[in-house]
Protein backbone atom coordinates (compact mmCIF):
# COMPACT_ATOMS: atom_id res chain seq x y z
CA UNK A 1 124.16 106.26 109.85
CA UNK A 2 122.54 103.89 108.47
CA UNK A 3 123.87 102.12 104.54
CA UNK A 4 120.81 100.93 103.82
CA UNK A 5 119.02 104.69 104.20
CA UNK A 6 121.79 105.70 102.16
CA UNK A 7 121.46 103.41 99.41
CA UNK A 8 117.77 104.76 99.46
CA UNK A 9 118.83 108.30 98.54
CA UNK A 10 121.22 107.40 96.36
CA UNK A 11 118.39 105.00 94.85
CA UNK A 12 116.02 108.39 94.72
CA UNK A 13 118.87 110.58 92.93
CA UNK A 14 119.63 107.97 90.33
CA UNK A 15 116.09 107.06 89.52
CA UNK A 16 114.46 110.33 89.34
CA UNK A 17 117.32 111.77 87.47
CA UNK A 18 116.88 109.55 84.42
CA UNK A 19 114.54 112.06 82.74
CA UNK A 20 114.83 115.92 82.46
CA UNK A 21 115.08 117.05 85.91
CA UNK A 22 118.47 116.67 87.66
CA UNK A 23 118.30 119.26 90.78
CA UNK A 24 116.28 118.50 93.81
CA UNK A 25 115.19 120.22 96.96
CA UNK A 26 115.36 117.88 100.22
CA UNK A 27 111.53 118.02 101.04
CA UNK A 28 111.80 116.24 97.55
CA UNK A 29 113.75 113.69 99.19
CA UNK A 30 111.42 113.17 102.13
CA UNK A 31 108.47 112.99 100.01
CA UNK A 32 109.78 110.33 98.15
CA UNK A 33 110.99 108.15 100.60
CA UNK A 34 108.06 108.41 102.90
CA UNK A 35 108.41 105.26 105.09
CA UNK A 36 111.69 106.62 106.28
CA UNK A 37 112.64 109.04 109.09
CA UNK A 38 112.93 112.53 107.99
CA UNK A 39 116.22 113.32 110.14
CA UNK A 40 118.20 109.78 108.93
CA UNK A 41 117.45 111.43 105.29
CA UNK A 42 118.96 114.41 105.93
CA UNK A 43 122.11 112.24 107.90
CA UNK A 44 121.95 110.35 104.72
CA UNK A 45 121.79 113.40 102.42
CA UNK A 46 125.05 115.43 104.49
CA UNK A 47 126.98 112.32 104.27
CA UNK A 48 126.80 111.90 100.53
CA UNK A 49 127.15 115.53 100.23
CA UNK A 50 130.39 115.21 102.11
CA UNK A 51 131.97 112.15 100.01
CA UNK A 52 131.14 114.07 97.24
CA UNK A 53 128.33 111.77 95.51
CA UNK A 54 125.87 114.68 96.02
CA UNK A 55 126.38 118.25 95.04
CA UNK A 56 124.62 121.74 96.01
CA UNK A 57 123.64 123.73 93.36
CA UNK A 58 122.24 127.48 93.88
CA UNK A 59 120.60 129.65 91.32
CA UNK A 60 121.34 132.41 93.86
CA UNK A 61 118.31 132.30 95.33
CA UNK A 62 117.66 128.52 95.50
CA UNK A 63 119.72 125.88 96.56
CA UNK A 64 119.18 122.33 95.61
CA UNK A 65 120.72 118.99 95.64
CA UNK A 66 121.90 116.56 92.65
CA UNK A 67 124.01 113.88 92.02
CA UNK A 68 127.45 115.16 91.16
CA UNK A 69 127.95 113.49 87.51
CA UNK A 70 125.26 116.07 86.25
CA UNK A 71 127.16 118.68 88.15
CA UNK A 72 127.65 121.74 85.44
CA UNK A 73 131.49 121.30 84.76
CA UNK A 74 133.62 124.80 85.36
């Protein structure tokens, strides 16, 4: 996996989440990094989900992603 597609989604999470929307879906992802590869975004996506910089959050019928500082404390 690539750091530098990483950085990119990382890059997309931080910048888009500076106004009132915080949760994302990953089409939202691909849409907004369009000169990259749709499967090394969703590499890039698992990985961060799996060092714990991303987060899932479901509404119970929707999933989405966001960065896990705005993650609703329990």
């Amino acid at each position: 996996m690539s750091e530098e597609i990483k950085e990119k989604v990382l890059g997309f999470f931080q910048e888009k989440s500076k106004g009132e929307k915080k949760k994302f879906y990953i089409k939202d992802v691909v849409k907004g990094l369009p000169s990259e590869d749709r499967h090394a975004i969703q590499a890039a996506v698992k990985e961060l989900l799996d060092d714990g910089t991303l987060r899932y959050w479901s509404s119970g019928s929707t999933t989405y992603l966001m960065l896990a500082e705005f993650f609703p404390k329990e």
